[in-house]
N, C-alpha and C. Protein backbone atom coordinates (compact mmCIF):
# COMPACT_ATOMS: atom_id res chain seq x y z
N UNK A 1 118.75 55.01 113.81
CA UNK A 1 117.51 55.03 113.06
C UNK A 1 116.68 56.25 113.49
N UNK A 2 116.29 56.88 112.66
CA UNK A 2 115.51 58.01 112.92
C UNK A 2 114.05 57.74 113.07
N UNK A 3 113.28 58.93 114.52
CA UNK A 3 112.12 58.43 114.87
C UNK A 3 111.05 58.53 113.47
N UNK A 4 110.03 57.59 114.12
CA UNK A 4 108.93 57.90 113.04
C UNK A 4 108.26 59.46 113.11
N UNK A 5 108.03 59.68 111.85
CA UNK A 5 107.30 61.16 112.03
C UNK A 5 106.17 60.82 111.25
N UNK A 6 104.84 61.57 112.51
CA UNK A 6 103.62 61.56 111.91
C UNK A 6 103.06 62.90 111.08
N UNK A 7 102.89 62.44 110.25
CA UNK A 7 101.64 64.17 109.01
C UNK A 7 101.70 65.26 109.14
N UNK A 8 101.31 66.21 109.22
CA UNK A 8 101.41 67.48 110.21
C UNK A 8 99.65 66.92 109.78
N UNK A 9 98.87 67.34 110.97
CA UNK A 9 97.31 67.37 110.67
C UNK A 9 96.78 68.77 109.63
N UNK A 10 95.34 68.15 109.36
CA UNK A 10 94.93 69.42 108.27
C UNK A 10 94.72 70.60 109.48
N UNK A 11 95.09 71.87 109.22
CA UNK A 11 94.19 72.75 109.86
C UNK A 11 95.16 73.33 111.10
N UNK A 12 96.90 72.78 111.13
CA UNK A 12 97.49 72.92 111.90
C UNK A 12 98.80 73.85 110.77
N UNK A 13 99.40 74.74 112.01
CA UNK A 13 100.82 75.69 111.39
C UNK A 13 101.60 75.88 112.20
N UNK A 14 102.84 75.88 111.93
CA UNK A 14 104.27 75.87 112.52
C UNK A 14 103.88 76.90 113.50
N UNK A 15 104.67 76.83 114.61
CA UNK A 15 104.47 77.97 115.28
C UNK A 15 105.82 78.31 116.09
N UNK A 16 106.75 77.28 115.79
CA UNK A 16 108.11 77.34 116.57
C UNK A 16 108.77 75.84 116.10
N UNK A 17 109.97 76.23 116.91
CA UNK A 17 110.77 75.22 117.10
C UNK A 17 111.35 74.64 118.33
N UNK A 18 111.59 73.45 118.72
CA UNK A 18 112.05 73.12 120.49
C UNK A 18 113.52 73.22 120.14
N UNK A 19 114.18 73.45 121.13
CA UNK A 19 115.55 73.81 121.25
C UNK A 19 115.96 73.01 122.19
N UNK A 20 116.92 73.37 122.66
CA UNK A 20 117.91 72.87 124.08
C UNK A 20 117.08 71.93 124.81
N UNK A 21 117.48 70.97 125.96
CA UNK A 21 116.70 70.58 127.16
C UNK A 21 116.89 71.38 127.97
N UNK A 22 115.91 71.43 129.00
CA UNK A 22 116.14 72.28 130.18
C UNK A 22 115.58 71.45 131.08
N UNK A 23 116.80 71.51 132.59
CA UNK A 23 116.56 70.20 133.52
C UNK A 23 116.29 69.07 133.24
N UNK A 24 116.43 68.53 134.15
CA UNK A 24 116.46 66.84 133.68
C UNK A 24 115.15 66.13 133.58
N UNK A 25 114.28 66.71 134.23
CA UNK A 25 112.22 65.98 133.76
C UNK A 25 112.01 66.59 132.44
N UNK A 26 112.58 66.51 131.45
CA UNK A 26 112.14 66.69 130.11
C UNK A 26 112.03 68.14 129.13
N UNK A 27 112.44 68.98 129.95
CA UNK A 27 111.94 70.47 129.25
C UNK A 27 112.83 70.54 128.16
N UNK A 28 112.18 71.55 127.10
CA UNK A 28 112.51 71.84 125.99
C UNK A 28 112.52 73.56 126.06
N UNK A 29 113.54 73.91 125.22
CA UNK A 29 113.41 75.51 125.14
C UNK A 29 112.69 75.06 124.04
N UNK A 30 111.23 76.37 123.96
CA UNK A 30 110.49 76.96 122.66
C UNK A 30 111.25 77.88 121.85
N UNK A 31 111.41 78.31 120.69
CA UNK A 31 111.48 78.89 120.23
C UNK A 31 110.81 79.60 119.00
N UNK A 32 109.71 80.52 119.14
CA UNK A 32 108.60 80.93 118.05
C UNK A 32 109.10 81.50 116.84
N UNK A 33 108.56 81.54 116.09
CA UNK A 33 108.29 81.72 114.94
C UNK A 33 108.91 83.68 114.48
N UNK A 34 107.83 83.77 115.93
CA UNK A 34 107.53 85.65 115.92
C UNK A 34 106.66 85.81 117.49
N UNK A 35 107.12 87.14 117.89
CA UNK A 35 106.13 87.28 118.74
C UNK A 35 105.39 86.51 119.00
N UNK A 36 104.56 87.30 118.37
CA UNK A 36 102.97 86.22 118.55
C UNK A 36 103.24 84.91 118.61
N UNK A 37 103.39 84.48 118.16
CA UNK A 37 103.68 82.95 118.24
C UNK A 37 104.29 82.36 119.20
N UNK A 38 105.42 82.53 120.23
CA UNK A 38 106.10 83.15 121.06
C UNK A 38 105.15 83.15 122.42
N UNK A 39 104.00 84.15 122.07
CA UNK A 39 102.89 84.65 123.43
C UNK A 39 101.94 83.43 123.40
N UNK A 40 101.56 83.13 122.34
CA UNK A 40 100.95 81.89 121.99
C UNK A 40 101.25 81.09 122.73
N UNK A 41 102.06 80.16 122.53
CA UNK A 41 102.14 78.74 123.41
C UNK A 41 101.91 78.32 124.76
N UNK A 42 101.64 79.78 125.67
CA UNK A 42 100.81 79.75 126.73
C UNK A 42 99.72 79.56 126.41
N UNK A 43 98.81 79.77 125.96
CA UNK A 43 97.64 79.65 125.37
C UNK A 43 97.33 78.45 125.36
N UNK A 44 97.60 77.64 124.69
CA UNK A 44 97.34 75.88 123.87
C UNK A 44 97.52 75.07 124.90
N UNK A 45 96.26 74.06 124.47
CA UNK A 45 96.68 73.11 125.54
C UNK A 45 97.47 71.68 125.16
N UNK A 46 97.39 71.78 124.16
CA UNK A 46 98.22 71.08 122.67
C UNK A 46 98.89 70.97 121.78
N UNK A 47 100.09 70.27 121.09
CA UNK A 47 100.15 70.99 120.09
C UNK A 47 100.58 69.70 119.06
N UNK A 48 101.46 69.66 117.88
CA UNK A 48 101.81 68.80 117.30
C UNK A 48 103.31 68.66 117.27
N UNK A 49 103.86 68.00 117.34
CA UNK A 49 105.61 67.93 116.87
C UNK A 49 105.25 65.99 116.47
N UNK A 50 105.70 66.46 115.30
CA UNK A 50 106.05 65.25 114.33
C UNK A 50 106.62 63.98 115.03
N UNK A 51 107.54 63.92 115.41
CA UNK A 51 107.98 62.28 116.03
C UNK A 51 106.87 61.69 117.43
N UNK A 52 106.34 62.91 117.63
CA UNK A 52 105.16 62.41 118.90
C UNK A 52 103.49 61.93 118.17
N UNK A 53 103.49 63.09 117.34
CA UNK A 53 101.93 63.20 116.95
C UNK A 53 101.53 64.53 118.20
N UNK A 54 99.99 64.28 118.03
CA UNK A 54 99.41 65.66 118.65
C UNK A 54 99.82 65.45 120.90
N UNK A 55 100.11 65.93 120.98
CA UNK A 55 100.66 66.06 122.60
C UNK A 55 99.91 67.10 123.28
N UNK A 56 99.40 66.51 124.71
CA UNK A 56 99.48 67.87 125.46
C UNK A 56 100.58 68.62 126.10
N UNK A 57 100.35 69.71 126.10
CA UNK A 57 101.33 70.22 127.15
C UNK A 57 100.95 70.63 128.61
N UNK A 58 101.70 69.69 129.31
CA UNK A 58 101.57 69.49 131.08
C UNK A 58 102.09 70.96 131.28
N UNK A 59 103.13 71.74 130.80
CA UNK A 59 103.43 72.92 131.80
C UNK A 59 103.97 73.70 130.85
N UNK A 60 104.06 75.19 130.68
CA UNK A 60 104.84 75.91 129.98
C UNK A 60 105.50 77.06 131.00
N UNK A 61 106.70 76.83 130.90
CA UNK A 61 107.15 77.87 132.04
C UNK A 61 107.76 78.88 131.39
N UNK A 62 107.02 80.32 131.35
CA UNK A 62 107.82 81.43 130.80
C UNK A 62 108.82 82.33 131.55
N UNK A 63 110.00 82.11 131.59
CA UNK A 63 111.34 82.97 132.16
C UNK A 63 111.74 84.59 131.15
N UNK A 64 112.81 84.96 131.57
CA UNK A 64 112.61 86.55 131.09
C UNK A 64 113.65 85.87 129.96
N UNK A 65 114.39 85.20 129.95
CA UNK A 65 114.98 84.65 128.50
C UNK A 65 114.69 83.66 127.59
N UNK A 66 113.68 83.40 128.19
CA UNK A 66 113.61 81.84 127.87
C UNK A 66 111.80 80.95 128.18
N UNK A 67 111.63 80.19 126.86
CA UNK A 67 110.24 79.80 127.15
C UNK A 67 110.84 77.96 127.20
N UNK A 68 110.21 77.41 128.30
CA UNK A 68 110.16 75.96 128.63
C UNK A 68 108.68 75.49 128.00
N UNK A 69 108.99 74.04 127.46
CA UNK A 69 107.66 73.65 127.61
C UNK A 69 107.90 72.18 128.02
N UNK A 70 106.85 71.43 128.96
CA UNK A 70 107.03 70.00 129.59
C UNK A 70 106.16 69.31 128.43
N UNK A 71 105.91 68.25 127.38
CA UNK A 71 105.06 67.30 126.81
C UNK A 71 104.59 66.37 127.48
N UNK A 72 103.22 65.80 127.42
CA UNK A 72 103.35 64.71 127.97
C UNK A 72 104.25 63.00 127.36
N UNK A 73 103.95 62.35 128.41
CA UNK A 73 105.20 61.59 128.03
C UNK A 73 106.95 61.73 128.02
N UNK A 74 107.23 63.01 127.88
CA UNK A 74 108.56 63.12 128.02
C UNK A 74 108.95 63.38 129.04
N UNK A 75 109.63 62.56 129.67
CA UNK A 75 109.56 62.68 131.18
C UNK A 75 111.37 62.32 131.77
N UNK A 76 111.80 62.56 130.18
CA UNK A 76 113.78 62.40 131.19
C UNK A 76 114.01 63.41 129.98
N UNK A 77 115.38 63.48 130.42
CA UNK A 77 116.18 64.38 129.29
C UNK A 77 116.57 63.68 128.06
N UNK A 78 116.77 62.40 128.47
CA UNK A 78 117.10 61.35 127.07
C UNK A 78 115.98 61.66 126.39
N UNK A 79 114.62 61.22 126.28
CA UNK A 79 113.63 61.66 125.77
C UNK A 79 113.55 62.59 124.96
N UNK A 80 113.59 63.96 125.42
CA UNK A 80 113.59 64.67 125.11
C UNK A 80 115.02 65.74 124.37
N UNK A 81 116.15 65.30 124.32
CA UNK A 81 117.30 65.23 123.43
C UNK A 81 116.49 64.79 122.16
N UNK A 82 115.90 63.59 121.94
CA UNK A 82 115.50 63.17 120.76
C UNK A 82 114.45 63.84 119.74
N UNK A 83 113.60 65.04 120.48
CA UNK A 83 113.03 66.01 120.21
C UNK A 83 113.80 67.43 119.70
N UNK A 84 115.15 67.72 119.78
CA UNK A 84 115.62 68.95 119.64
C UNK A 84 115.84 69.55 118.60
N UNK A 85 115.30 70.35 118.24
CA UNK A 85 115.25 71.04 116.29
C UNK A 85 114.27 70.73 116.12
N UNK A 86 112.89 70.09 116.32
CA UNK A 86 111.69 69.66 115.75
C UNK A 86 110.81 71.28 115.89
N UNK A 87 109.94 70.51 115.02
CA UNK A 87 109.00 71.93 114.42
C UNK A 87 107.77 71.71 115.51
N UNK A 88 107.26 72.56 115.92
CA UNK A 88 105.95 72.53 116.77
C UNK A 88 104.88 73.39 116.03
N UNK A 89 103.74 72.65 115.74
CA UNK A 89 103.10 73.19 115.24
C UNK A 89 101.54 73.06 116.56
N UNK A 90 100.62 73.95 115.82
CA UNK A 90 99.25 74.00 116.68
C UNK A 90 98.39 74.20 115.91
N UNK A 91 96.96 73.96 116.26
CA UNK A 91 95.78 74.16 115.66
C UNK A 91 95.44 75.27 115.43
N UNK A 92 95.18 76.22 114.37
CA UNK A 92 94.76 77.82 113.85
C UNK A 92 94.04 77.84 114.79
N UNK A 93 92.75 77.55 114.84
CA UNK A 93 91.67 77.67 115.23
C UNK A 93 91.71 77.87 117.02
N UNK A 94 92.64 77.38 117.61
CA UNK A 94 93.09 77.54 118.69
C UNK A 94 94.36 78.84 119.18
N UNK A 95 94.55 79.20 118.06
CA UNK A 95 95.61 80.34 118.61
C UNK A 95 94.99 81.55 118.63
N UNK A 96 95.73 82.03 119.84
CA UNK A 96 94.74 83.58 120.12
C UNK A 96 95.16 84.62 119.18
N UNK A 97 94.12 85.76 119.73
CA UNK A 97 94.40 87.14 118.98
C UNK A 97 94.42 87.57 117.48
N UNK A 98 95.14 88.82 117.22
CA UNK A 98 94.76 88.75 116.16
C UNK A 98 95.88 88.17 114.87
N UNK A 99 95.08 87.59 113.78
CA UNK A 99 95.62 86.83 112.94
C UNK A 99 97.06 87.59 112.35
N UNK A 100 97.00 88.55 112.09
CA UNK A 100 97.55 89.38 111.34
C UNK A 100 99.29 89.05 112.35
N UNK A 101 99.37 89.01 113.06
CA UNK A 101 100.78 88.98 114.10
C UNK A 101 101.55 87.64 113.48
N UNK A 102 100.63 86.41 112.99
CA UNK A 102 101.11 85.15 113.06
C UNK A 102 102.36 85.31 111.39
N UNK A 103 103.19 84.58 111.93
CA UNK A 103 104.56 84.55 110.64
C UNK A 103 103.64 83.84 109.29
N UNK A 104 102.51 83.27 109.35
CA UNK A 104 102.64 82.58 108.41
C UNK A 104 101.38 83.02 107.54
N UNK A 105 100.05 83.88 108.69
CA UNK A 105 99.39 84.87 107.75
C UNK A 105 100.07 85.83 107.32
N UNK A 106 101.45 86.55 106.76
CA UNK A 106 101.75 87.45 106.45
C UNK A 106 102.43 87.02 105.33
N UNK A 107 102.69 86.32 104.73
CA UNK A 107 103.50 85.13 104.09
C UNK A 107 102.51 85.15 102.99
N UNK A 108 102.78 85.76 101.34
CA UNK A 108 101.67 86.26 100.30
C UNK A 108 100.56 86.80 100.68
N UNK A 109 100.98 87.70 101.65
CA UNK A 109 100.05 88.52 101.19
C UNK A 109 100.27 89.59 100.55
N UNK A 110 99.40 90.63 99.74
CA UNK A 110 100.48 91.08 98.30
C UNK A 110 100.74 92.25 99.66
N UNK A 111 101.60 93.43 99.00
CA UNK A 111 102.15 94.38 99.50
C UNK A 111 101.86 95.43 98.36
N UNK A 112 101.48 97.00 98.93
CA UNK A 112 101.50 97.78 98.44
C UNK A 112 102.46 98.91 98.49
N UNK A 113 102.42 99.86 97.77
CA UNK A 113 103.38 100.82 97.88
C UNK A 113 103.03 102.56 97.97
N UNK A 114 102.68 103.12 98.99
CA UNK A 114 101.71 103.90 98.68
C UNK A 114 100.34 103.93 98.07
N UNK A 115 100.29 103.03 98.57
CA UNK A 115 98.47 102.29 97.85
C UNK A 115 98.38 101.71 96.52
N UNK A 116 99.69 101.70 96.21
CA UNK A 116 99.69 100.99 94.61
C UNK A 116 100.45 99.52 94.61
N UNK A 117 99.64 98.78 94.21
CA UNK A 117 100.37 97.24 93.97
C UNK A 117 102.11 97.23 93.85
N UNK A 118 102.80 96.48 94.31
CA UNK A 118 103.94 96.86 94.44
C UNK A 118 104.64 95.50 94.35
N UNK A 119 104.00 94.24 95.14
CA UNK A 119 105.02 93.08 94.93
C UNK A 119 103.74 91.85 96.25
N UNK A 120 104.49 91.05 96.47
CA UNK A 120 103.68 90.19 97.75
C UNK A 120 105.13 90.09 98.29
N UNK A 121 104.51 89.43 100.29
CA UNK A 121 105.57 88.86 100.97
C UNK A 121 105.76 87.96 101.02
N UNK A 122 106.85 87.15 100.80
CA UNK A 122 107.80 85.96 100.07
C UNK A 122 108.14 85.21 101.55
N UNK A 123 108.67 85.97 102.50
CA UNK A 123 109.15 85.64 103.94
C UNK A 123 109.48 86.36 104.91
N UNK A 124 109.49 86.22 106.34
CA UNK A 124 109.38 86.78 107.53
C UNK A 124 110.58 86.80 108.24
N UNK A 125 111.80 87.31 108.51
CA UNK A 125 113.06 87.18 109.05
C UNK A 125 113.34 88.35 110.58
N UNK A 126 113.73 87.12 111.45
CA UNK A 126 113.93 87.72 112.71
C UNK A 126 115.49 88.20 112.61
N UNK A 127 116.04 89.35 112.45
CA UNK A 127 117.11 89.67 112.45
C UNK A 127 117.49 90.78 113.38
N UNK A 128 118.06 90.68 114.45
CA UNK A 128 118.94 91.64 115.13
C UNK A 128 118.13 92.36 116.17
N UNK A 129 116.63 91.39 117.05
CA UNK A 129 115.51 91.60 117.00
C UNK A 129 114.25 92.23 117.15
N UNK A 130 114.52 92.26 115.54
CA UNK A 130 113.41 92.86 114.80
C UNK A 130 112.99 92.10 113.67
N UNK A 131 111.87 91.92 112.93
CA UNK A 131 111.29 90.95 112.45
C UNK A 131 111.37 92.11 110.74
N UNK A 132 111.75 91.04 109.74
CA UNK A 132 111.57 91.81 108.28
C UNK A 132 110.84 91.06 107.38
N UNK A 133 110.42 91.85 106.96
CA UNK A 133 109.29 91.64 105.40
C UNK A 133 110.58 91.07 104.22
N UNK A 134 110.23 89.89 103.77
CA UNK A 134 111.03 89.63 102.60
C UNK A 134 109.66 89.78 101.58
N UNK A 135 110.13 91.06 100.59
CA UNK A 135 108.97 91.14 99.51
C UNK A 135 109.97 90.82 98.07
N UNK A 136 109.16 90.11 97.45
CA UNK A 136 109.56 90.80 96.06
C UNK A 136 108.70 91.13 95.47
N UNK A 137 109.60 91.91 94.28
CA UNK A 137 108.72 92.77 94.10
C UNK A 137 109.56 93.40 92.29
N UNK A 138 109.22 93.74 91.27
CA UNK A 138 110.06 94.17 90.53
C UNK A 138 111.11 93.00 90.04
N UNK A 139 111.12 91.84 89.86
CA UNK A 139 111.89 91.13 89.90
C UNK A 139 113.20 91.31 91.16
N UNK A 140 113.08 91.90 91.89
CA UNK A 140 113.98 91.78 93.28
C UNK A 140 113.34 91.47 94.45
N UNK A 141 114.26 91.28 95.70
CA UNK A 141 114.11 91.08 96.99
C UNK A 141 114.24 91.90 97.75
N UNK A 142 113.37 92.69 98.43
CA UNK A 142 113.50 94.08 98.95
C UNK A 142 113.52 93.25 100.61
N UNK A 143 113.81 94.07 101.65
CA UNK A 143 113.91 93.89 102.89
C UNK A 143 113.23 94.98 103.97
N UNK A 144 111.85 94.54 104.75
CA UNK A 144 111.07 95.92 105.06
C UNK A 144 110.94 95.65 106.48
N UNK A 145 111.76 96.45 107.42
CA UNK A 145 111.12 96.28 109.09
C UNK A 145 110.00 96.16 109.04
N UNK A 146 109.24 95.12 109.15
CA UNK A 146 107.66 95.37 110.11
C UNK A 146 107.06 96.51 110.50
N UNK A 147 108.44 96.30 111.54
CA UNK A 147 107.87 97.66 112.95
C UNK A 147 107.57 98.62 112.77
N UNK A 148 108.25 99.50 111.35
CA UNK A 148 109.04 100.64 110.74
C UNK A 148 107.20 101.62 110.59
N UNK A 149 107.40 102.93 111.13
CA UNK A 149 105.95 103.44 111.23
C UNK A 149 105.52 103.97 110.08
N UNK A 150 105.85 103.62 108.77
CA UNK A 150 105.75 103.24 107.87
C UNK A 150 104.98 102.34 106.93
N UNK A 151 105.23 100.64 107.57
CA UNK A 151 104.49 100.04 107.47
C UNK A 151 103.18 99.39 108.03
N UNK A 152 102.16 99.42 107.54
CA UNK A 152 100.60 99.52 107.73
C UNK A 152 100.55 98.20 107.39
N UNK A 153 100.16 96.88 108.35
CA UNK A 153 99.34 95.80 108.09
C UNK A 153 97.53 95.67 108.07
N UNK A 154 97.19 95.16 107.02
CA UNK A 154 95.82 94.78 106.77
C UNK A 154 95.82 93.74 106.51
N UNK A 155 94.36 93.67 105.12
CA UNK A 155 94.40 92.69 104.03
C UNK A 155 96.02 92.64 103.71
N UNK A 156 96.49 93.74 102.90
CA UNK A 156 97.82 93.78 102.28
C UNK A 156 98.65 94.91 103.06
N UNK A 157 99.66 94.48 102.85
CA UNK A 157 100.95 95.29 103.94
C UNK A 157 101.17 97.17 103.06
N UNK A 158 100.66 97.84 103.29
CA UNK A 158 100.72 99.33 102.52
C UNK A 158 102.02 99.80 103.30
N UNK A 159 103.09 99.84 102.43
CA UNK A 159 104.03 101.26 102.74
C UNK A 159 104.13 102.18 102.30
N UNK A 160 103.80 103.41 102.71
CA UNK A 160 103.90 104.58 102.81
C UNK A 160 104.85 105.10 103.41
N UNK A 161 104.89 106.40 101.98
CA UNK A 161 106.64 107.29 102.30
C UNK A 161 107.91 106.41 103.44
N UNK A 162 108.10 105.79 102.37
CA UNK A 162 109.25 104.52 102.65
C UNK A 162 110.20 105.90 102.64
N UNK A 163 111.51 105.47 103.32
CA UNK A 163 112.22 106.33 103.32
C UNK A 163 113.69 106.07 102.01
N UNK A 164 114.16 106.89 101.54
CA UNK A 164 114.67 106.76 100.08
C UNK A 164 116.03 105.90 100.30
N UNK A 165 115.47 105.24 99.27
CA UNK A 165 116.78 103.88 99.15
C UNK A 165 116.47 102.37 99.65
N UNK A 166 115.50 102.75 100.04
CA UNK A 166 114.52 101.43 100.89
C UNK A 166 114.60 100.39 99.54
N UNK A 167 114.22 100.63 98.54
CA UNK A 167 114.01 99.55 97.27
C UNK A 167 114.88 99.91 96.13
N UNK A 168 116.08 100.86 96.38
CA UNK A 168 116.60 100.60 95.72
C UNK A 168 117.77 99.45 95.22
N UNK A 169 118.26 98.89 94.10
CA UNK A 169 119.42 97.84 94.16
C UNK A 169 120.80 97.92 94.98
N UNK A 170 120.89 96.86 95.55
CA UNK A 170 121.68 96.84 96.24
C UNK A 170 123.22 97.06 95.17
């Protein structure tokens, strides 16, 4: 029988996912969203995952591969097996810095093209890692590094002198 899952609350957004256990008092690998999200979970002293409801978090231990986090209440590995793949979400209003980093403010907002309307972003993909712009745009799905010094985040994502072939059909 599968656990009960509570709402996500108003005013709360994904910010990762728990992974693996780690050791036997309950740890969970984090896994963010994006960066930011990622740097985040040090931050919070809370967060939400659905089969618990809102939880604190007793400890977050950041390693050079790897982010742990302890919940309260979960306190064996059985426990916390039953948590693995769940979504962790947190309160906006509680996450640091600036907005613009988070996977899910970037997510429609429109995109320009040399300063001209061009399409919005559809979705955010960590691939090979580096994080990509899924826009469409033109009736297609274009694919845009982030990082690429190129692209300019604001209000709306401006690329400038994309380099040629960037939008063309595959």
């Amino acid at each position: 029988m599968a656990p009960l899952s509570h709402p996500v609350p108003e005013g709360y957004s994904q910010i990762g996912t728990l992974g693996k256990t780690f050791k036997l008092e309950g740890g969970l690998r984090f896994y963010g969203l994006g960066q930011a999200e990622q740097a985040a979970i040090v931050e919070l002293k809370q967060v939400f995952v659905p089969p618990l409801g809102v939880v604190t978090l007793k400890r977050v231990e950041v390693m050079p591969q790897q982010t742990v986090l302890y919940l309260a209440g979960v306190l064996s590995i059985e426990a916390a097996k039953r948590l693995v793949n769940e979504p962790v979400y947190a309160p906006r209003i509680a996450l640091p810095g600036e907005a613009y980093g988070y996977v899910e403010a970037l997510i429609g907002r429109p995109v320009l093209r040399d300063g001209q309307p061009f399409g919005v972003v559809r979705d955010l993909l960590e691939a090979g890692g580096q994080r990509l712009l899924v826009v469409g745009a033109q009736r297609a799905i274009h694919l845009v590094p982030l990082a690429a010094p190129y692209v300019t985040v604001g209000d709306a994502i401006d690329i400038r002198n994309p380099p040629e072939g960037l939008f063309e059909p595959a």
